[in-house]
Protein backbone atom coordinates (compact mmCIF):
# COMPACT_ATOMS: atom_id res chain seq x y z
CA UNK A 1 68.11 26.37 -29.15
CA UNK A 2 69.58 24.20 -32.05
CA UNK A 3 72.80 23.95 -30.71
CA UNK A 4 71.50 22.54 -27.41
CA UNK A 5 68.71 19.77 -28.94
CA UNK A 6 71.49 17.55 -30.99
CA UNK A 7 71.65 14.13 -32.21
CA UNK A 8 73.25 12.58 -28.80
CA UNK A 9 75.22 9.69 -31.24
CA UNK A 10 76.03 6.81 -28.86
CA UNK A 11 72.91 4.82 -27.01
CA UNK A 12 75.02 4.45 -23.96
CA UNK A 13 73.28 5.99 -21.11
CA UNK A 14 71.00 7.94 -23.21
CA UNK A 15 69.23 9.37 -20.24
CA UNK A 16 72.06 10.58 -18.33
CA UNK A 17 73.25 12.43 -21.52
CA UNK A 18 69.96 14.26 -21.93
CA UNK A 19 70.00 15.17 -18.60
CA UNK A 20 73.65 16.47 -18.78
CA UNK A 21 72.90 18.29 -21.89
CA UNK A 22 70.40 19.86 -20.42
CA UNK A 23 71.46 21.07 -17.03
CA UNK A 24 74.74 22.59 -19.30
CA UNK A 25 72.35 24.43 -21.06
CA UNK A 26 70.59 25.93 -17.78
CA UNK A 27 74.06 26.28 -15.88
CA UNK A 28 75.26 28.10 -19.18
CA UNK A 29 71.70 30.77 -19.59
CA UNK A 30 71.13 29.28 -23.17
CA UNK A 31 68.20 28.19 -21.38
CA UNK A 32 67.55 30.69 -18.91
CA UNK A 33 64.88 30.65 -15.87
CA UNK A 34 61.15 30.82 -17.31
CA UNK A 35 61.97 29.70 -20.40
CA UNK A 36 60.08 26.84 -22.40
CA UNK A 37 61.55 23.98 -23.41
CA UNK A 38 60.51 22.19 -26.86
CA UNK A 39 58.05 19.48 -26.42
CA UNK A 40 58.65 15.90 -25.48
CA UNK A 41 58.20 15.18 -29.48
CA UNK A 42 60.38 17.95 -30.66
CA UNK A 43 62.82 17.14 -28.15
CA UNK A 44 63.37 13.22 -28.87
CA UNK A 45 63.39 14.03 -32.73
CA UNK A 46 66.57 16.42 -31.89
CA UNK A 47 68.21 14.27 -29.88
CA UNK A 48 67.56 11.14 -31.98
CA UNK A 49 66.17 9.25 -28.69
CA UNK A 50 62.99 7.17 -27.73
CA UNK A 51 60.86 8.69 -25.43
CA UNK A 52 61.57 6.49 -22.78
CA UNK A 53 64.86 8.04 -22.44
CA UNK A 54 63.90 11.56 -22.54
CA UNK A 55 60.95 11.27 -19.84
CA UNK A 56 63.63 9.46 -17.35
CA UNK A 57 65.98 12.10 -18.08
CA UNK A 58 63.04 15.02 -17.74
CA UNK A 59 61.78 12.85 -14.35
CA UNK A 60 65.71 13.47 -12.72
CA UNK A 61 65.94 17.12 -13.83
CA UNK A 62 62.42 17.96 -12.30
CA UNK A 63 63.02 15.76 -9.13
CA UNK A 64 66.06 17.87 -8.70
CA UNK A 65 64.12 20.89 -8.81
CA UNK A 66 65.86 22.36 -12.91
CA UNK A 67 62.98 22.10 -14.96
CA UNK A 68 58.96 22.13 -13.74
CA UNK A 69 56.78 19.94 -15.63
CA UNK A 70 53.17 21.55 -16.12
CA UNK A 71 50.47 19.22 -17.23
CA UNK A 72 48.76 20.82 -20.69
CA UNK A 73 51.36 23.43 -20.70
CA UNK A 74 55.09 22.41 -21.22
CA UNK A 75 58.07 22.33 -19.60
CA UNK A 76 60.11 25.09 -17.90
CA UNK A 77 63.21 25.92 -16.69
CA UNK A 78 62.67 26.76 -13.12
CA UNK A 79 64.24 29.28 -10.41
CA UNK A 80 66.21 27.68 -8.30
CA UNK A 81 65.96 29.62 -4.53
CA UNK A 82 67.53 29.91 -1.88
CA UNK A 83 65.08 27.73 0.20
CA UNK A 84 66.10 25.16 -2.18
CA UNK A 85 69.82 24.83 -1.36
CA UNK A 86 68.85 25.52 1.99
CA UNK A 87 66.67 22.21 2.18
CA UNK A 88 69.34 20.74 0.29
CA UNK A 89 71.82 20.87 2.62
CA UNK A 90 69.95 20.32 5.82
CA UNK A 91 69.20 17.24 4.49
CA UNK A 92 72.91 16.05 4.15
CA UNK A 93 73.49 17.32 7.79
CA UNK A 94 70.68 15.29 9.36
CA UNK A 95 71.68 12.87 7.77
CA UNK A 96 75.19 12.97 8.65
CA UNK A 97 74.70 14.16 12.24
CA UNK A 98 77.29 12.59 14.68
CA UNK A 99 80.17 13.92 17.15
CA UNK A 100 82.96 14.18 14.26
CA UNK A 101 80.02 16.53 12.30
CA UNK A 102 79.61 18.27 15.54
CA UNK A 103 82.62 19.15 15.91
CA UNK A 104 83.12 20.70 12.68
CA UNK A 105 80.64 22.59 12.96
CA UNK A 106 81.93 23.96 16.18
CA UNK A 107 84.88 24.90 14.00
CA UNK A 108 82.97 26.14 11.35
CA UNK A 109 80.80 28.57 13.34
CA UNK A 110 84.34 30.09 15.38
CA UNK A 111 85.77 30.63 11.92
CA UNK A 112 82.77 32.84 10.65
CA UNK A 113 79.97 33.59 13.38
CA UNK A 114 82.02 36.76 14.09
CA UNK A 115 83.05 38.22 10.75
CA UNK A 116 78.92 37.43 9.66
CA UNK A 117 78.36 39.34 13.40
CA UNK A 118 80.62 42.38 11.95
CA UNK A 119 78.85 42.44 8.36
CA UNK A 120 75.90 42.30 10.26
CA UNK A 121 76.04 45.49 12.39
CA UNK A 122 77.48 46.99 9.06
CA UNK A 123 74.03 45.98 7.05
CA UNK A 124 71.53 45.72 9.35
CA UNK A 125 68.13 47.30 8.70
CA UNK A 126 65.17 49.13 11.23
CA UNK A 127 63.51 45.82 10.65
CA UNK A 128 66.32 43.41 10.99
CA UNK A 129 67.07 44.93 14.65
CA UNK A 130 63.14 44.55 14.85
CA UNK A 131 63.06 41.32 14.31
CA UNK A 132 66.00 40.34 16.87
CA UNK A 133 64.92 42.23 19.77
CA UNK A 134 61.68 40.50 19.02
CA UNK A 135 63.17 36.87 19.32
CA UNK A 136 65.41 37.99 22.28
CA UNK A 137 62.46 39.44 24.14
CA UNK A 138 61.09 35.85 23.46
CA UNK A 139 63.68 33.54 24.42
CA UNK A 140 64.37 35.79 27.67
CA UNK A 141 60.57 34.87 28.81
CA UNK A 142 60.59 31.58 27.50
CA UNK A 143 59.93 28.51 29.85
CA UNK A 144 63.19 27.49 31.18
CA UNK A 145 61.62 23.60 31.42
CA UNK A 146 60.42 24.23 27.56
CA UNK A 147 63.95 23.65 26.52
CA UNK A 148 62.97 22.68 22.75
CA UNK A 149 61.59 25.95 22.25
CA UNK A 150 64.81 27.73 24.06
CA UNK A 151 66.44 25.88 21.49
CA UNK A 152 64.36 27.08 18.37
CA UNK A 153 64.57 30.66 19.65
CA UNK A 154 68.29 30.40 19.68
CA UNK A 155 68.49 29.27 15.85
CA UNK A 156 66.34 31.92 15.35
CA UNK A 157 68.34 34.73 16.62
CA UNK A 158 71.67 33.47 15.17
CA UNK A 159 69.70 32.89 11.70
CA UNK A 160 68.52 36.20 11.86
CA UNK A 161 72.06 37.63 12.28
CA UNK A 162 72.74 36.23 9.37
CA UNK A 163 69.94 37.85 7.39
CA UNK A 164 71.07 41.22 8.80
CA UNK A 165 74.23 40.76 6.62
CA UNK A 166 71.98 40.95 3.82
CA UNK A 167 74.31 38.55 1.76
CA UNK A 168 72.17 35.67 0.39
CA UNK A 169 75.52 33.73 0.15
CA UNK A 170 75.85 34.26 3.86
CA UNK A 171 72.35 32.84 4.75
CA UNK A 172 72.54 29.58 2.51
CA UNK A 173 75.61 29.23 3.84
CA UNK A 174 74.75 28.92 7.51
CA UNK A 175 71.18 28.41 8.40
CA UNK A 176 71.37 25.12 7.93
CA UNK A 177 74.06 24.86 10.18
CA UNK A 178 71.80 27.50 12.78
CA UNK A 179 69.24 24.51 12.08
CA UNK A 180 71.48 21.73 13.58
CA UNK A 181 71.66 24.28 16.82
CA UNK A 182 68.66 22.96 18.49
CA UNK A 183 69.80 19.39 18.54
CA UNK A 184 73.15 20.70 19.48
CA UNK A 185 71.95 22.65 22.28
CA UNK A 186 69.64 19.67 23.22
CA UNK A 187 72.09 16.80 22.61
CA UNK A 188 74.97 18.85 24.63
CA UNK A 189 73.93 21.50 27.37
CA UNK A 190 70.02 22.35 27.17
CA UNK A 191 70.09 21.68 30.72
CA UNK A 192 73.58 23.10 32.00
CA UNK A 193 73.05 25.06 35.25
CA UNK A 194 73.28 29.01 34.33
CA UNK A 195 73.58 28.39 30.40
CA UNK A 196 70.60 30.03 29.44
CA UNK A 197 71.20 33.33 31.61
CA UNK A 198 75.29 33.10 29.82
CA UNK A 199 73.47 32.83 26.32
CA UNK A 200 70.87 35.93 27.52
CA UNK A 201 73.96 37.80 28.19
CA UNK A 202 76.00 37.18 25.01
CA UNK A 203 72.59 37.38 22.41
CA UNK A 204 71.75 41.25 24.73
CA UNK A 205 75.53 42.47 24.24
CA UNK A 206 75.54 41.35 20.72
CA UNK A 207 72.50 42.89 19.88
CA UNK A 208 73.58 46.22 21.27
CA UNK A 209 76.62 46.40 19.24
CA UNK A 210 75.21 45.89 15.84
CA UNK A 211 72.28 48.50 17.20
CA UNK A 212 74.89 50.69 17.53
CA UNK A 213 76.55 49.22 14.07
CA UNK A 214 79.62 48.86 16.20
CA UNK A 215 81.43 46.34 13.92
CA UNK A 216 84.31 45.41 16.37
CA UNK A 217 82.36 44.82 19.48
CA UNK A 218 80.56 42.54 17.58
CA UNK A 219 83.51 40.47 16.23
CA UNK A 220 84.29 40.41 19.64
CA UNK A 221 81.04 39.32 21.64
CA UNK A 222 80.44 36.98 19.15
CA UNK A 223 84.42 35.09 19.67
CA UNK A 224 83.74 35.30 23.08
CA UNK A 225 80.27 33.53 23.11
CA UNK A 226 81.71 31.05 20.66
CA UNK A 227 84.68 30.57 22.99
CA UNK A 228 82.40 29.36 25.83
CA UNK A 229 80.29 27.26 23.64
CA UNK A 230 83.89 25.38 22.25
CA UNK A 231 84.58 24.93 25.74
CA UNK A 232 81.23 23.13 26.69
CA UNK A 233 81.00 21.01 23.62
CA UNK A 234 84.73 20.22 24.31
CA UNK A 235 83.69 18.94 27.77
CA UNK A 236 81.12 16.64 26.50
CA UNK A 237 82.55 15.28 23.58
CA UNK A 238 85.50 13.81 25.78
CA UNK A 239 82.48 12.24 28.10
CA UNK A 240 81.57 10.16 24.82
């Protein structure tokens, strides 16, 4: 670890060095996941900084979920999870959410709902298709007037897709756009006249092709759905 705890030179922005030294080191595995750092002592004598310094620069890298600080213990380098950049991102999106974001994400979901639907029926486990009939079964029987939970069940089927790719890059990718789909579905057409038994019909076909791990039908149900939902949002985002 010597060639990571250096004499940082220049006082300007001490902190912000540290913590850019640091997060190199993680990014780079010189300090891999688990690992301990030195202590606070150790650590300001290498860097030749005050202690106020380091601790701001330790309080940034542990607030952004790098390192774990364990009282009586030391300091680690943490794994970062999926769940992580997952929360990270739905974050940004809530707080971002507007028509022009809509929109995009309209886009967004067109340009890879159905390839994600065709790596899907390619991957998909016993338990995967277990776990989408399930939350079918569920939104088929849900309360038509409980249109929050309609809405949850939805994101929950789509998510699920997802999972059935088994590509982690696919799922951090888009569940927190499948999280934005119950205030889409709410803030658009939860209440449309026939929507729910169109989305029944499109989740049922889809399901059945990647049962039957037939790739192209489920490139294809999944354009199609997408193609209706385009036209809907179109329709209401010229009404605002």
């Amino acid at each position: 670890m010597e060639d990571i705890f250096q004499n940082l030179g220049s006082r300007q922005t001490l902190s912000q060095k540290i913590e850019r030294t640091i997060e190199a080191a993680i990014r780079e595995k010189k300090l891999p996941v688990g690992s301990k750092l030195p202590t606070e002592h150790e650590m300001c004598k290498s860097f030749g900084v005050s202690r106020t310094a380091l601790r701001e620069a330790l309080r940034r890298l542990s607030a952004r979920g790098l390192i774990r600080i364990q009282k009586g213990s030391g300091i680690y380098v943490s794994e970062i999870r999926i769940e992580d950049a997952i929360n990270s991102l739905n974050l940004y999106y809530d707080l971002k959410f507007d028509n022009n974001l809509l929109s995009q994400f309209i886009e967004v979901r067109s340009m890879f709902e159905p390839a994600i639907a065709r790596l899907a029926a390619r991957n998909r486990t016993d338990l995967n298709l277990e776990e989408l009939s399930k939350t079918l079964k569920d939104f088929e029987n849900c309360d038509t007037d409980n249109t929050q939970l309609e809405a949850d069940l939805d994101n929950k089927f789509h998510n699920s897709i997802a999972v059935s790719t088994q590509s982690p890059i696919v799922q951090i990718t888009m569940e927190p756009i499948y999280m934005l789909l119950p205030r889409m579905r709410n803030y658009i057409y939860g209440n449309i006249e026939g929507e729910k038994e169109n989305t029944l019909k499109s989740h049922k076909q889809l399901l059945k092709a990647i049962q039957d791990k037939n790739e192209q039908l489920a490139f294809d149900v999944t354009n199609k759905h997408l193609e209706h939902t385009r036209i809907i949002y179109d329709k209401f985002l010229k009404l605002v």
